[in-house]
PDB file of N, CA and C in Angstrom:
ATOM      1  N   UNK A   1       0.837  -1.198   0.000  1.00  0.00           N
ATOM      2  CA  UNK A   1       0.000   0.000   0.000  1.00  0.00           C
ATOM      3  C   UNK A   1       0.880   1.260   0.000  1.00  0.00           C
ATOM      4  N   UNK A   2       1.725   1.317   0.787  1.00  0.00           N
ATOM      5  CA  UNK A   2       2.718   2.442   0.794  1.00  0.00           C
ATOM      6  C   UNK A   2       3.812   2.728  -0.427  1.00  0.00           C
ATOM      7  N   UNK A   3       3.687   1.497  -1.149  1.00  0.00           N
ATOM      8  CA  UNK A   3       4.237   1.631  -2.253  1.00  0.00           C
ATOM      9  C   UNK A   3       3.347   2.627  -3.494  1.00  0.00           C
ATOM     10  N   UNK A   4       2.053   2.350  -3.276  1.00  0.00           N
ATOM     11  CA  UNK A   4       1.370   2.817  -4.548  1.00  0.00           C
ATOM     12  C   UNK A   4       0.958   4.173  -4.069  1.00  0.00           C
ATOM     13  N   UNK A   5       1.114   4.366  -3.229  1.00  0.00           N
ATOM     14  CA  UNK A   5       0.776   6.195  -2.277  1.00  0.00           C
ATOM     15  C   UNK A   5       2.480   7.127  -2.718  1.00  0.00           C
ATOM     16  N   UNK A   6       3.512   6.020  -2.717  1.00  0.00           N
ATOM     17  CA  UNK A   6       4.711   6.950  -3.089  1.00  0.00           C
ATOM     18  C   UNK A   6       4.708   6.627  -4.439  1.00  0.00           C
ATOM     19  N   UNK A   7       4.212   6.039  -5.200  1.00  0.00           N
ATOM     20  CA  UNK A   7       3.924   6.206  -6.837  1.00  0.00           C
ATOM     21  C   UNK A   7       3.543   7.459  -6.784  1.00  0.00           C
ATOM     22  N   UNK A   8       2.356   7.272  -6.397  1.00  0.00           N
ATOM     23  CA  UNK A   8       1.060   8.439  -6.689  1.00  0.00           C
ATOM     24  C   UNK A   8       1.720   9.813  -6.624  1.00  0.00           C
ATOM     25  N   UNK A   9       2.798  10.030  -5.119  1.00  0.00           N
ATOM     26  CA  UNK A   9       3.195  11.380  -4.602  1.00  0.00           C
ATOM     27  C   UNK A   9       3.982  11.661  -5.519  1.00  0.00           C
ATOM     28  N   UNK A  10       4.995  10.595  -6.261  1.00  0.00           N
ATOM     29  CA  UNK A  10       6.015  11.056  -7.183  1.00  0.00           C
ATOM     30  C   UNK A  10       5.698  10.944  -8.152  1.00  0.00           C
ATOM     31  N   UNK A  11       4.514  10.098  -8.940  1.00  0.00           N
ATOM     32  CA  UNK A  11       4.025  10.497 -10.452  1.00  0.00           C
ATOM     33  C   UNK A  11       3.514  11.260 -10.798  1.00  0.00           C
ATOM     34  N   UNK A  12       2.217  11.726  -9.973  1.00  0.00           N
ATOM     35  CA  UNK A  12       1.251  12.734 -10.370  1.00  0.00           C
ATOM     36  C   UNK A  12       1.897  13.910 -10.125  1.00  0.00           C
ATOM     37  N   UNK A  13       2.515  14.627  -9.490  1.00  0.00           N
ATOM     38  CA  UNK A  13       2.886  15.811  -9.603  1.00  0.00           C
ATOM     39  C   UNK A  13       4.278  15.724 -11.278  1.00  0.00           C
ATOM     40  N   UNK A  14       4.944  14.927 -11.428  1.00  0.00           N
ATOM     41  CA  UNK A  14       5.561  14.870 -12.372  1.00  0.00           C
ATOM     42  C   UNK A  14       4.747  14.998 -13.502  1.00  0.00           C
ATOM     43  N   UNK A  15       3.991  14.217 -13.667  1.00  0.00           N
ATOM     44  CA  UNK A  15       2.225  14.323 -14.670  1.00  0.00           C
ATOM     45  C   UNK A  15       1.978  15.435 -15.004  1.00  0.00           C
ATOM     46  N   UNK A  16       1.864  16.071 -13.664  1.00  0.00           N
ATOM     47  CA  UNK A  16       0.749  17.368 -13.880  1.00  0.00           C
ATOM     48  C   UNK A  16       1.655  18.499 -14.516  1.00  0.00           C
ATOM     49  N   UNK A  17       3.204  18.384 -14.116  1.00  0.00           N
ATOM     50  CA  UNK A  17       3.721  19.699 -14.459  1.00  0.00           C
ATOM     51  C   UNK A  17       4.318  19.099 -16.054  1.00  0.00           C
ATOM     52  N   UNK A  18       4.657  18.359 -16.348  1.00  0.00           N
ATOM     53  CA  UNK A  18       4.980  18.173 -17.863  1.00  0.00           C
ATOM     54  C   UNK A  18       3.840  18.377 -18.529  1.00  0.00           C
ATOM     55  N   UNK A  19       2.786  18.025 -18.397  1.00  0.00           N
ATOM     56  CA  UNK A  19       1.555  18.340 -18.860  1.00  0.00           C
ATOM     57  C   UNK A  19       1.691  20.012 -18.889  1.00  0.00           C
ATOM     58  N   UNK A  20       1.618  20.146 -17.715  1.00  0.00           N
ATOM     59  CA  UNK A  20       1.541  21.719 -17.614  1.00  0.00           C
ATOM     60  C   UNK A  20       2.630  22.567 -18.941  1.00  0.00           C
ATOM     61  N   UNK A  21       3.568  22.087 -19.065  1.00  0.00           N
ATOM     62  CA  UNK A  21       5.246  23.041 -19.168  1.00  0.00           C
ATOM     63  C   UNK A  21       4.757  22.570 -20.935  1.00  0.00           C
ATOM     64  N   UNK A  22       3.937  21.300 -21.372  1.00  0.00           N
ATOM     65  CA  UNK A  22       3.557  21.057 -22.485  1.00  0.00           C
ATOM     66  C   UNK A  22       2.576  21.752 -22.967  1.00  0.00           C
ATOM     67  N   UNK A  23       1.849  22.214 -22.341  1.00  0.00           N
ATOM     68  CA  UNK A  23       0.518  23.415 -22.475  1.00  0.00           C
ATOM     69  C   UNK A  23       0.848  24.353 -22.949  1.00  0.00           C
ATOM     70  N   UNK A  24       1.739  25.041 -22.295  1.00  0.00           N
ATOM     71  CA  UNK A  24       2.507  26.209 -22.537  1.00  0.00           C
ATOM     72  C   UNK A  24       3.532  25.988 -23.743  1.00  0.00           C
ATOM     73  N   UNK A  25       3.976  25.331 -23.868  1.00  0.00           N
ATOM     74  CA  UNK A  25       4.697  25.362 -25.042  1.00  0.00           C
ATOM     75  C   UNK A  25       3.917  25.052 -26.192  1.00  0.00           C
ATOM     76  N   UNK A  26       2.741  24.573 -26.120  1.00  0.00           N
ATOM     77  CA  UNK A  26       1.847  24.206 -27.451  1.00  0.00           C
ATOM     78  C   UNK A  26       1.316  25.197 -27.576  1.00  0.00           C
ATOM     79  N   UNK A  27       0.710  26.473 -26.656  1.00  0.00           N
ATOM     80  CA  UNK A  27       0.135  27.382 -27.308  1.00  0.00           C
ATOM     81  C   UNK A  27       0.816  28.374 -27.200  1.00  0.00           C
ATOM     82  N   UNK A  28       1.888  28.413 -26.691  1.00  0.00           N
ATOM     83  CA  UNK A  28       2.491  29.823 -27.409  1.00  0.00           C
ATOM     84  C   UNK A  28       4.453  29.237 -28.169  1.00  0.00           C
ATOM     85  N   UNK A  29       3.837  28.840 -28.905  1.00  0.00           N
ATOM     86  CA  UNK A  29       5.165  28.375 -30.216  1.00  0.00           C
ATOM     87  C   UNK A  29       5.771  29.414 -30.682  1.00  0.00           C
ATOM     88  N   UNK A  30       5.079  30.354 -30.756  1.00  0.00           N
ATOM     89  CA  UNK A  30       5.783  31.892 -31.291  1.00  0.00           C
ATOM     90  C   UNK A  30       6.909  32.692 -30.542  1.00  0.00           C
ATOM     91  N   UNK A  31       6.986  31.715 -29.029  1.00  0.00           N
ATOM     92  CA  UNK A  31       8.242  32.504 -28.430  1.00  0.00           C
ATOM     93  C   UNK A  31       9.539  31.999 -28.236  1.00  0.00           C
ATOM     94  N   UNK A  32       9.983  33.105 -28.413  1.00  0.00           N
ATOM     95  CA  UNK A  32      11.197  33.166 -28.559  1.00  0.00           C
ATOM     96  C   UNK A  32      12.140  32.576 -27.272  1.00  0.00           C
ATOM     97  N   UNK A  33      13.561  31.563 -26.843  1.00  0.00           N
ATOM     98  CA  UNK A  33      13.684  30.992 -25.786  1.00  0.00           C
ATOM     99  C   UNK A  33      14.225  32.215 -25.101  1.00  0.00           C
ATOM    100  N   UNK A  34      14.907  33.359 -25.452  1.00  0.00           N
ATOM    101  CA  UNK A  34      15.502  34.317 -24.968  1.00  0.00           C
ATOM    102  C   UNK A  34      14.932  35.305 -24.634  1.00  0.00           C
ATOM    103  N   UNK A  35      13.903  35.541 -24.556  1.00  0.00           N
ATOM    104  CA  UNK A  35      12.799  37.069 -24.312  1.00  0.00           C
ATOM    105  C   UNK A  35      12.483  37.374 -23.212  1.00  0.00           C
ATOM    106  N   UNK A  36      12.702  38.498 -22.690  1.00  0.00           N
ATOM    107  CA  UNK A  36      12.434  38.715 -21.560  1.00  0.00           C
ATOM    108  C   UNK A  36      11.003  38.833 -21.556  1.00  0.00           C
ATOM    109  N   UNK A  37      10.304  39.175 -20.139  1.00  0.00           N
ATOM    110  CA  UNK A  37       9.055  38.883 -19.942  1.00  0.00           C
ATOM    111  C   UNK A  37       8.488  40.542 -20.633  1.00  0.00           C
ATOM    112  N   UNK A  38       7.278  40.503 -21.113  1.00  0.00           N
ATOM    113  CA  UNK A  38       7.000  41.807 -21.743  1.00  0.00           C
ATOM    114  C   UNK A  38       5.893  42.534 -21.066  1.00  0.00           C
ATOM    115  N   UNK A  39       6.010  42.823 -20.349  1.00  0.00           N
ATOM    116  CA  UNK A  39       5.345  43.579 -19.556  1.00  0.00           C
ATOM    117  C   UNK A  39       5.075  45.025 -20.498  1.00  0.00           C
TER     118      UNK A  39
END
């Protein structure tokens, strides 16, 4: 049981943020890796 609870703690957050960092890079393709933030 404690095995599949330290899956869970260390997959799903890995999941969620590649997912996440993949979001962001799919909808904005147009930027540039060097740009500062444009306020």
């Amino acid at each position: 049981m404690t095995g599949l609870w330290l899956y869970a703690y260390v997959v799903l957050p890995v999941v969620v943020i590649a997912m996440g960092y993949a979001a962001m890079r799919l909808t904005e393709p147009k930027h540039p890796p060097h740009a500062g933030p444009a306020e």
